[in-house]
Protein backbone atom coordinates (compact mmCIF):
# COMPACT_ATOMS: atom_id res chain seq x y z
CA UNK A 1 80.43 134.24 85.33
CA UNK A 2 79.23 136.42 82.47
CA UNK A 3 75.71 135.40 80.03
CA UNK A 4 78.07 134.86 77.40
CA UNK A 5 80.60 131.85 79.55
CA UNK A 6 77.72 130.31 80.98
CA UNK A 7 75.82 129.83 77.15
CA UNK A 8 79.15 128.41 75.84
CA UNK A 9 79.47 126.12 78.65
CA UNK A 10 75.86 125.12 77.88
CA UNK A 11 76.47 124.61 74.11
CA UNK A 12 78.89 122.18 75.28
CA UNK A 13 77.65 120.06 77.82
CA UNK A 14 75.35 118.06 75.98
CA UNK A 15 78.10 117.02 73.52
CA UNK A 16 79.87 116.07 76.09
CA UNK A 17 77.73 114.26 78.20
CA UNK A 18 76.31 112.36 74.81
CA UNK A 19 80.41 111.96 73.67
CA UNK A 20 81.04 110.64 77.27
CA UNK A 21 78.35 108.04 77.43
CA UNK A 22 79.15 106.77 73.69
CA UNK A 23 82.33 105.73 74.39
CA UNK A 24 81.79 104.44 77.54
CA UNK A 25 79.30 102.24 76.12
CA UNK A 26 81.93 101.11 73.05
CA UNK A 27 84.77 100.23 75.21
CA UNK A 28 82.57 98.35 78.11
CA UNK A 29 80.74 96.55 75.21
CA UNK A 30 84.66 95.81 73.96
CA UNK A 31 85.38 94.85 77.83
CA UNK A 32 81.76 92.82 78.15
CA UNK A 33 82.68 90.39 74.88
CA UNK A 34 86.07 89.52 76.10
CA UNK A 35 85.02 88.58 79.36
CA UNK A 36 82.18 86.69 77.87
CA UNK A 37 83.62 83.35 77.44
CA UNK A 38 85.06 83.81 81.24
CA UNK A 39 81.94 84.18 82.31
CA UNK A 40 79.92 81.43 80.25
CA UNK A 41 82.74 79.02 80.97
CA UNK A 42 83.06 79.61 85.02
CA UNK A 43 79.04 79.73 85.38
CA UNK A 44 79.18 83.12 87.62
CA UNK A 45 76.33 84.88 89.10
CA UNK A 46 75.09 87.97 87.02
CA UNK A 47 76.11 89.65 90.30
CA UNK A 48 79.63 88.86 90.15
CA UNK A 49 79.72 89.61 86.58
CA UNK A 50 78.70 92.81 87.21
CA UNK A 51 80.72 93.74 89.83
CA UNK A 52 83.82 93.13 87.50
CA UNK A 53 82.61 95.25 84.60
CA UNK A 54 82.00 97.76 87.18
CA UNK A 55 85.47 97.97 88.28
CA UNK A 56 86.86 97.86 84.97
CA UNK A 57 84.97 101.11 84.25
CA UNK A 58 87.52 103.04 86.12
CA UNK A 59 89.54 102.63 83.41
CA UNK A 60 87.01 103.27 81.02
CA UNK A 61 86.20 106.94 82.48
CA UNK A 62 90.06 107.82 82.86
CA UNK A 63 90.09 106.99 79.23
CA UNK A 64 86.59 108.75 78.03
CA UNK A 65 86.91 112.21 79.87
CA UNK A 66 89.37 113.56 77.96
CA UNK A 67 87.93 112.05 74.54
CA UNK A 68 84.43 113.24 75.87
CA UNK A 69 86.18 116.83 75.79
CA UNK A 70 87.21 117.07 72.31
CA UNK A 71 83.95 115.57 71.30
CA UNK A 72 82.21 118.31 72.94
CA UNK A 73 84.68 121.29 71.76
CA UNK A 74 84.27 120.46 68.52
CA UNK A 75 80.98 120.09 68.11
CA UNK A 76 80.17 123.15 69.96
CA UNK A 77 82.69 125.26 68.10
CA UNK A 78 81.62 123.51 64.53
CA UNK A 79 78.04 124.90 65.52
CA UNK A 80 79.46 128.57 66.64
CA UNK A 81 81.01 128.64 63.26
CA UNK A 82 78.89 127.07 60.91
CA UNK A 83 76.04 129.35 62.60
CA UNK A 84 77.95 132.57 62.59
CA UNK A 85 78.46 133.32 66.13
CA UNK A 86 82.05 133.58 66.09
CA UNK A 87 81.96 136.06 63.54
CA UNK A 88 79.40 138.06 65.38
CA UNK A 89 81.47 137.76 68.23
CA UNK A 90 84.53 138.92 66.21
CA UNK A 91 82.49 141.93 64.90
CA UNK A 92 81.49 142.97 68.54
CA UNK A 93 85.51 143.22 69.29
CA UNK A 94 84.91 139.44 71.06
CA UNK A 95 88.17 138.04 70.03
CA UNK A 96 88.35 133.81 69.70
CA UNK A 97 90.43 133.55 72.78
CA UNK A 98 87.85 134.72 74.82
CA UNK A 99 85.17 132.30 73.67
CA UNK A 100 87.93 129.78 74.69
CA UNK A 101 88.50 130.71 78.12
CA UNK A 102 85.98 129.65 79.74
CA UNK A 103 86.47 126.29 78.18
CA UNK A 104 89.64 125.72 78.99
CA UNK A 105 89.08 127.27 82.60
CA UNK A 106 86.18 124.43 82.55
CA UNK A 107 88.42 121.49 81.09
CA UNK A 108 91.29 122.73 83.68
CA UNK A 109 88.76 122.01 86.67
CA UNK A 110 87.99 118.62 85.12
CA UNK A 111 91.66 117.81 84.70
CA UNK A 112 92.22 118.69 87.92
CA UNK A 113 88.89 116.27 89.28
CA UNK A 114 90.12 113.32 87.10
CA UNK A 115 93.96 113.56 88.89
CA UNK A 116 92.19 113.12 91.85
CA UNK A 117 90.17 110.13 90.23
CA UNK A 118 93.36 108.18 89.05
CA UNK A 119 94.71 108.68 92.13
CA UNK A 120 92.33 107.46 94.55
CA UNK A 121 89.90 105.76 92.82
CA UNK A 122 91.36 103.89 89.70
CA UNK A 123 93.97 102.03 91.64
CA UNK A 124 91.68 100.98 93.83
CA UNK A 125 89.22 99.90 91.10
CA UNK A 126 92.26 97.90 89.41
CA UNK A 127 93.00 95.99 92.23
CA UNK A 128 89.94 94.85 93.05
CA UNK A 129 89.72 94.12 89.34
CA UNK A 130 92.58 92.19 89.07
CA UNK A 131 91.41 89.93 92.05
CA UNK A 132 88.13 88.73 90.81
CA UNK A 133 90.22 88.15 87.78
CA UNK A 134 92.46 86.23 89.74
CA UNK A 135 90.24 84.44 91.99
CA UNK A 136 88.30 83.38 87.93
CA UNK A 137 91.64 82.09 86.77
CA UNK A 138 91.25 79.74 89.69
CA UNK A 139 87.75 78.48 89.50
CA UNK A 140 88.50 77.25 85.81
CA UNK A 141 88.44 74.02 85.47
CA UNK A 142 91.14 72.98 83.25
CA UNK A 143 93.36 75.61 85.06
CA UNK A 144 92.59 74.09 88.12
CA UNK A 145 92.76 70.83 87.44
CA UNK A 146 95.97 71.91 85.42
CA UNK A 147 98.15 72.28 88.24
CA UNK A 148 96.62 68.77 89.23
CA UNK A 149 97.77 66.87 86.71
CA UNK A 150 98.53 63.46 87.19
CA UNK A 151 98.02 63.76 90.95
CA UNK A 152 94.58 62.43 93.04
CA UNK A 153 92.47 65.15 94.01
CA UNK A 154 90.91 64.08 97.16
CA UNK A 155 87.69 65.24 98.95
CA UNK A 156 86.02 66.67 96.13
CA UNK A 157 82.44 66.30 96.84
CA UNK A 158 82.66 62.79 97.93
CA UNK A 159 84.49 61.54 95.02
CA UNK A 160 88.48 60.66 94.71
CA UNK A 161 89.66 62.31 91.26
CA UNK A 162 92.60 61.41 89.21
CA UNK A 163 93.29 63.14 85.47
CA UNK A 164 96.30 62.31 83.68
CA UNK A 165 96.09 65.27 80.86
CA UNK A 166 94.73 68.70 80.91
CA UNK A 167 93.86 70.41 77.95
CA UNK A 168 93.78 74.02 78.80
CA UNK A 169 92.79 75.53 75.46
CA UNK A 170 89.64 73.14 74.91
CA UNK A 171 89.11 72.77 78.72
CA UNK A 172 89.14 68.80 78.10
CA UNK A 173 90.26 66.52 80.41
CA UNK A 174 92.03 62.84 79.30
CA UNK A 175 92.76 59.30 81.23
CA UNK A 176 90.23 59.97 84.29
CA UNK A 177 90.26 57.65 87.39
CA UNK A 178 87.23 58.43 89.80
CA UNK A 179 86.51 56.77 92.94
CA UNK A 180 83.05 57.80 94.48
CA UNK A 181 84.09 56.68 98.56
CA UNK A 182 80.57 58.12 99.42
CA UNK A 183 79.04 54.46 99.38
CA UNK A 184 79.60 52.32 102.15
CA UNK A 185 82.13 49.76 101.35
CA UNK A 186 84.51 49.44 98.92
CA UNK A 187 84.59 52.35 96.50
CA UNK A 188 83.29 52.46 93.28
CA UNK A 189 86.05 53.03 90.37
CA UNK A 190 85.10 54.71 87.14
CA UNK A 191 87.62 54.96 84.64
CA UNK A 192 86.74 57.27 81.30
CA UNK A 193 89.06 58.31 77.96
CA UNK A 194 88.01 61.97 78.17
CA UNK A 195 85.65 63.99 79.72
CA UNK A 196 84.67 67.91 80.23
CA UNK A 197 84.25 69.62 83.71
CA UNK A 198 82.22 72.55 83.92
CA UNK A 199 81.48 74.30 87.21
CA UNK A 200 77.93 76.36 88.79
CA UNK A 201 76.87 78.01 91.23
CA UNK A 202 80.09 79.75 91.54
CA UNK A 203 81.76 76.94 91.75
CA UNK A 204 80.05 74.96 94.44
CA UNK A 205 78.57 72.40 91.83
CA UNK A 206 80.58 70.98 89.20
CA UNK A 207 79.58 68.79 86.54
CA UNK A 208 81.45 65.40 84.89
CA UNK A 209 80.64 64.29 81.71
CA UNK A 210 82.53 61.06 81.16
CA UNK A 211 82.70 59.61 77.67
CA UNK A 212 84.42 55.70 76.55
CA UNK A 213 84.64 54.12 79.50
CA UNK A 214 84.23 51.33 82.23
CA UNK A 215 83.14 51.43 85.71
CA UNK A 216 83.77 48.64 88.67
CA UNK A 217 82.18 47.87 91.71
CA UNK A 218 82.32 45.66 94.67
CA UNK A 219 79.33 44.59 96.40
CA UNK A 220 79.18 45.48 100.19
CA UNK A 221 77.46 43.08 101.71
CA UNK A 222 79.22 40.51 99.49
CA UNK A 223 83.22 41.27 98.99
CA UNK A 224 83.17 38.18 96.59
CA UNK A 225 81.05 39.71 94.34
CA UNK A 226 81.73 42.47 91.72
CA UNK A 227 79.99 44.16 88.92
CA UNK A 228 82.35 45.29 85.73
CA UNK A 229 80.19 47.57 82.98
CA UNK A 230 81.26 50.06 79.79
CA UNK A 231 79.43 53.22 79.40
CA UNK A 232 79.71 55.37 76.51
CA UNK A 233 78.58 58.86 78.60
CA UNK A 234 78.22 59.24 82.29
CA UNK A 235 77.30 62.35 83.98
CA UNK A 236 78.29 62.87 87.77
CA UNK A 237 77.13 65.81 89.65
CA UNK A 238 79.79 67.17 92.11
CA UNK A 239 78.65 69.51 94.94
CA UNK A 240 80.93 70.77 96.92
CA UNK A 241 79.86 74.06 98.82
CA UNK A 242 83.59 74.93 100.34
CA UNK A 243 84.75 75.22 97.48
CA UNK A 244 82.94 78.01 95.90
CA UNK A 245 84.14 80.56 94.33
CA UNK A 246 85.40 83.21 96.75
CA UNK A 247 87.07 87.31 96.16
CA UNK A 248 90.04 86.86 97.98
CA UNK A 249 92.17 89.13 99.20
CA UNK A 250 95.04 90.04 97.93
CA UNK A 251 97.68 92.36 99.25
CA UNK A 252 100.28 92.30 96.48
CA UNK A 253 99.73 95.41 94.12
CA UNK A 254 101.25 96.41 90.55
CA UNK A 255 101.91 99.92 89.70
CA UNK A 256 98.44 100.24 87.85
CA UNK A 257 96.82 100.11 91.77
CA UNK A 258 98.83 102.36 93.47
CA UNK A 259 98.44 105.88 94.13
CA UNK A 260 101.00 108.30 93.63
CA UNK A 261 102.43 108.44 97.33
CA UNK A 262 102.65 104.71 97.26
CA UNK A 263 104.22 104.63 94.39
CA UNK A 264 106.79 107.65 95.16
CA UNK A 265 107.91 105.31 98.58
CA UNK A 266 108.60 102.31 96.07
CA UNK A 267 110.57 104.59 94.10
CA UNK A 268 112.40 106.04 97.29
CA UNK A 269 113.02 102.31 98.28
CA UNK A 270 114.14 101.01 95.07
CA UNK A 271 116.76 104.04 94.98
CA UNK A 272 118.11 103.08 98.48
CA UNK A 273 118.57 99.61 97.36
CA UNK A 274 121.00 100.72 94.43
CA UNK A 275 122.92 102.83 96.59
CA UNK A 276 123.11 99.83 98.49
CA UNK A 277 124.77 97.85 95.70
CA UNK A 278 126.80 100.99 94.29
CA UNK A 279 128.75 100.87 97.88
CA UNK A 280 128.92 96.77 97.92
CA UNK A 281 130.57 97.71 94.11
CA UNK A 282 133.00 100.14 95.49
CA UNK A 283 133.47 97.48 98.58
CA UNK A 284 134.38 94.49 96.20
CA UNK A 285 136.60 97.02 94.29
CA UNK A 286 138.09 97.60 97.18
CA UNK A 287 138.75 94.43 98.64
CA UNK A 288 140.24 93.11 94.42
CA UNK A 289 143.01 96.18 94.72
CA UNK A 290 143.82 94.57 98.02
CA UNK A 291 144.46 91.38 96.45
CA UNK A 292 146.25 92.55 93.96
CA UNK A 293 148.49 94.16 96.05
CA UNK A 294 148.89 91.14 98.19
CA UNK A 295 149.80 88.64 94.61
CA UNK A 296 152.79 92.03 93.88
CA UNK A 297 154.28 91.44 96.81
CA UNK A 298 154.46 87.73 96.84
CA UNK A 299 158.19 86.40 96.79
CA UNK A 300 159.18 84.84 93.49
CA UNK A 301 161.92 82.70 95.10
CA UNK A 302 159.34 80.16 96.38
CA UNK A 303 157.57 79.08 93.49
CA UNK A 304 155.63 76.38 95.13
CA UNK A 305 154.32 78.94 97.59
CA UNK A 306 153.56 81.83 95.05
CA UNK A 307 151.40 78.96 92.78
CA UNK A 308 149.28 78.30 96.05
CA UNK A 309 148.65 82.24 96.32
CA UNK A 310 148.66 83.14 92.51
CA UNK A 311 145.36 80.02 92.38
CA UNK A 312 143.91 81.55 95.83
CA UNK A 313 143.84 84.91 94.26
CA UNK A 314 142.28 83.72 91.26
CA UNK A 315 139.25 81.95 92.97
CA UNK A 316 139.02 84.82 95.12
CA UNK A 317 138.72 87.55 91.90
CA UNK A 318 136.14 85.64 90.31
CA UNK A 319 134.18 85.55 93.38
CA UNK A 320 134.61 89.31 93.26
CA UNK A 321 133.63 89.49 90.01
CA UNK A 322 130.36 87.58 90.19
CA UNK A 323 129.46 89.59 92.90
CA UNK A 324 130.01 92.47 90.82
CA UNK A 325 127.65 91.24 88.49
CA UNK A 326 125.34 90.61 90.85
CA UNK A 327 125.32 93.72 92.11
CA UNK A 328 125.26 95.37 88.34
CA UNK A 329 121.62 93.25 87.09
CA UNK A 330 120.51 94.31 91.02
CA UNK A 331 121.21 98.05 89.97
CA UNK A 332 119.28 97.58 86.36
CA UNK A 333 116.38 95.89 87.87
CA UNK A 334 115.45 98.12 90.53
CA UNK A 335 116.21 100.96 87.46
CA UNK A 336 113.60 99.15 85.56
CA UNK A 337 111.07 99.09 88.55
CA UNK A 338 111.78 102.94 88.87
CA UNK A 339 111.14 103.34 85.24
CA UNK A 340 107.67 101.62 85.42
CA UNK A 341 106.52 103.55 88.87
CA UNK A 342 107.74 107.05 87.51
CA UNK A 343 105.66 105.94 84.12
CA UNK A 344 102.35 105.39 85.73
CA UNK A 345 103.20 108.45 88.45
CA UNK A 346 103.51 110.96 85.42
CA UNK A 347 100.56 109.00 83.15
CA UNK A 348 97.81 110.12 86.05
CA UNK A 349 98.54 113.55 85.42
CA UNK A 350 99.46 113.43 81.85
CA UNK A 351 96.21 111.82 80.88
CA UNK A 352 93.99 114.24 82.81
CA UNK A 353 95.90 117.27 81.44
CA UNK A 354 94.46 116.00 78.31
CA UNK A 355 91.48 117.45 78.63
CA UNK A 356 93.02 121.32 78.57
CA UNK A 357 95.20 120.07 75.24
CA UNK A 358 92.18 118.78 73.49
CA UNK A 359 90.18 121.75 74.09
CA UNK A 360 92.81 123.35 72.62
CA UNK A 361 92.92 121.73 69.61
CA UNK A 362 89.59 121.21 69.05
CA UNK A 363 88.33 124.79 69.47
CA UNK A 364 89.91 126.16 66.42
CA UNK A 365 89.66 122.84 64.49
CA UNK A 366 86.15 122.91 65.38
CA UNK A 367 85.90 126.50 64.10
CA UNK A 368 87.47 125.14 60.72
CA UNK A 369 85.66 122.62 60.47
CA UNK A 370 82.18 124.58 60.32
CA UNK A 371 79.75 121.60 60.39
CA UNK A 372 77.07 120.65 62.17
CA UNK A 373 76.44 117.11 62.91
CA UNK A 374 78.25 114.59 65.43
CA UNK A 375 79.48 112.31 62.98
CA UNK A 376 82.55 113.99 61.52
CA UNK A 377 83.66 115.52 64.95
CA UNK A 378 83.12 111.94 66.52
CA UNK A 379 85.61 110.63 63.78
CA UNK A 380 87.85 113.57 64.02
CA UNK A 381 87.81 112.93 67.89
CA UNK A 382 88.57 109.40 67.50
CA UNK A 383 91.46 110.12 65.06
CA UNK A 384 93.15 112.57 67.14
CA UNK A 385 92.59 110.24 70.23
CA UNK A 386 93.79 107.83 68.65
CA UNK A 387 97.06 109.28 67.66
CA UNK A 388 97.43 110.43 70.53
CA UNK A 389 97.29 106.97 72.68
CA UNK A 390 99.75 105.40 70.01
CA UNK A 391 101.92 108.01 71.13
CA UNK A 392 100.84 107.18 74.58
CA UNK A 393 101.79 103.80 74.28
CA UNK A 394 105.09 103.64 72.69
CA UNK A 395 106.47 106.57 75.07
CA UNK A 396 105.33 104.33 77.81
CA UNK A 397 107.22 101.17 75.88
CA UNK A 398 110.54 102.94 75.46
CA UNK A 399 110.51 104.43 79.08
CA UNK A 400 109.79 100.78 79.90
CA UNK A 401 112.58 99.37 78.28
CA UNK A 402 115.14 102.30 79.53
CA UNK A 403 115.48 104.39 76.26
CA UNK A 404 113.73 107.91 77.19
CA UNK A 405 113.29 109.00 80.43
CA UNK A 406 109.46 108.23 81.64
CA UNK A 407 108.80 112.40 82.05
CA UNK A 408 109.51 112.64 78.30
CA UNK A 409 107.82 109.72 77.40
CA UNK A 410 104.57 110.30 79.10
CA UNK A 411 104.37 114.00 78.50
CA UNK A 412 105.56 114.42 74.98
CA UNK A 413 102.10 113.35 73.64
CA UNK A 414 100.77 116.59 74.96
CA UNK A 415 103.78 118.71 74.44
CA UNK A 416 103.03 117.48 70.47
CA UNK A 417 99.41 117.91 70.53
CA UNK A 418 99.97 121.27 72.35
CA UNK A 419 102.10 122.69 69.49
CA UNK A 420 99.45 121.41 66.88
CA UNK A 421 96.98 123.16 68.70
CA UNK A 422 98.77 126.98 69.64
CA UNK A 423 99.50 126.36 65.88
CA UNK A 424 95.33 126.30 64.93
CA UNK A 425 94.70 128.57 67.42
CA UNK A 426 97.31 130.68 65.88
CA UNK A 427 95.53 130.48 62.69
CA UNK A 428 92.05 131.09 63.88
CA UNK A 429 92.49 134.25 66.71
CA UNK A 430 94.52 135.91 63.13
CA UNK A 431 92.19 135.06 59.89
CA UNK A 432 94.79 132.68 58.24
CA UNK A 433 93.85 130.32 55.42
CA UNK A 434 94.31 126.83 56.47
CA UNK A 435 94.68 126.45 52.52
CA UNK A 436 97.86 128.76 52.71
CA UNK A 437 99.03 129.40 56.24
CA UNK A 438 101.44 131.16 56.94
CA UNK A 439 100.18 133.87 54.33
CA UNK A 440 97.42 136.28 55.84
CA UNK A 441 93.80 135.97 53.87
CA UNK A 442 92.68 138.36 51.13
């Protein structure tokens, strides 16, 4: 590696490494406050908490690298300029291409390291995401005690629960019958309007608060004797160490956690499946023409016998013809599945070949540009990005949906942003005014 690659590699990795950490920190700060109220509500461990920001940085990084890069390009090429080293260059017969090879040769190794990230480490990272996620939905109260509605809940920490309304949204709970059966004797009953459960401890200790009601209780050594009180609040403490909250296992995984050769054997299985139906299609066709056949040669002299076969062949065609249908959605829905696998196969190259495409572009814009400072190529950066994840996005919707074919839709952000860029580049490597391009300066 010549002096001159190695000081433009330098020039640009403190931009990125500074780009790179900025917006991880935005977008886990974005991830952190939407899992707050998950977190406050469920009463997890800092531990756990961690542990599922941390695997929802895999994400973040797939996301950052290639924004990272066209932080760094153009803030190291806004510096060349606005210093006057790429005019030096140019007057000692250095031409602008070769400032940017080593770049690109640089951002083509990362690429290269971050297909190798989305496709061993992100879908693993997703998963395990997802199943904390999972495992949270069901340590929630009310979404626990949703699916419990109107049904006793038995064995929970002593106690005998029934609610008869869940409110989900406010995590409120209405019409609650509680028998504690941890006293000898009869049970005690405690019967309450409304009342709030919140769970600790991971979910091993769960609190009651009880508002508006009335409690009854029999004594034990007396069965003839009872005691009948109202209480505005009660508070009951629940422990209950079995059921705390635990990471299970799940083996079930979506697209988004799968690597590619998992992905391509869905995609080989979903294919065999429609040829499937396509020959149970051409079987049914097969087996109407036969009937049809049968009802043209049926003998018109008996009428009473040509009715019974005329009625038979009826039933029997629209038999046919559901299962023709059936077979039709089963040949779009496995399509649909193929869509959504060849989607994410071509996003976890797509996204990494961003890198080369923003270097791209952001050499020559950089070189434009000709200013020092992070703060206009962080918000050129983040306007580019951001056009390009729209793009992103509604290729990945209309592949989705059946429209484009997933390829297209995935790549065509980069084909576009790779035209924009040979197009500065252009520009640059030849003197041309950005104020009048096509015409030549001077």
């Amino acid at each position: 590696m010549s002096a001159l690659s190695r000081y433009l590699l330098k020039e640009h990795t403190w931009p990125f490494v500074l780009g790179f950490l900025l917006i991880v920190f935005v977008l886990l700060i974005d991830v952190a406050l939407q899992f707050m109220d998950r977190m406050l509500s469920k009463g997890l461990s800092m531990a756990m908490a961690m542990q599922l920001l941390l695997f929802n940085l895999a994400w973040i990084i797939a996301l950052a690298v290639p924004m990272a890069v066209l932080i760094a390009v153009l803030m190291a090429f806004a510096r060349l300029a606005a210093d006057g080293e790429i005019l030096a260059a140019k007057a000692c017969g250095i031409g602008f291409f070769s400032l940017l090879r080593p770049v690109l040769l640089a951002a083509a190794i990362l690429s290269f390291i971050m297909i190798i990230f989305n496709d061993s480490v992100l879908p693993d990272w997703n998963h395990r995401a997802r199943t904390i996620s999972s495992s949270l939905q069901r340590t929630k109260a009310a979404l626990v005690l949703k699916q419990k509605e109107g049904i006793f809940v038995r064995a929970l920490g002593g106690y005998n629960l029934l609610i008869r309304q869940v409110d989900e949204e406010t995590n409120t709970l209405s019409g609650i019958t509680l028998y504690d059966v941890l006293r000898p004797g009869p049970p005690v009953a405690l019967h309450a309007q409304r009342g709030e459960l919140q769970l600790f401890d991971n979910g091993s200790y769960a609190r009651l608060n009880l508002e508006n009601g009335y409690y009854h209780r029999i004594e034990h050594a007396d069965r003839e004797r009872s005691m009948l009180g109202r209480f505005t609040s009660q508070v009951l403490h629940i422990k209950d160490p079995q059921r705390a909250f635990e990471r299970r296992q799940s083996t079930y995984r979506s697209d988004r956690e799968m690597d590619i050769a998992s992905m391509r054997e869905h995609v080989q299985k979903k294919r065999a499946e429609q040829e499937e139906a396509r020959l149970d299609i051409d079987t049914t066709i097969q087996e109407m023409l036969v009937i049809l056949k049968q009802s043209d040669r049926t003998d018109s002299a008996d009428a009473h016998a040509m009715d019974s076969i005329v009625t038979n062949s009826f039933d029997q065609l629209a038999l046919i013809r559901e299962k023709v249908r059936k077979s039709v959605r089963l040949i779009d829905s496995r399509q649909a599945q193929i869509d959504e696998f060849q989607v994410e196969i071509h996003k976890k190259f797509s996204i990494p070949a961003a890198c080369m495409i923003f270097a791209l572009i952001g050499a020559p814009l950089g070189a434009i540009i000709r200013r020092r400072g992070a703060a206009v190529s962080v918000g050129t950066s983040l306007a580019f990005f951001w056009i390009y994840w729209m793009f992103l996005i509604g290729g990945e919707e209309l592949a989705d949906r059946g429209f484009i074919a997933p390829a297209l839709a995935m790549w065509s952000p980069n084909i576009a942003f790779l035209c924009i860029g040979l197009f500065l580049l252009y520009g640059v490597t030849h003197d041309r005014s950005w104020k009048n391009w096509p015409l030549k300066k001077g």
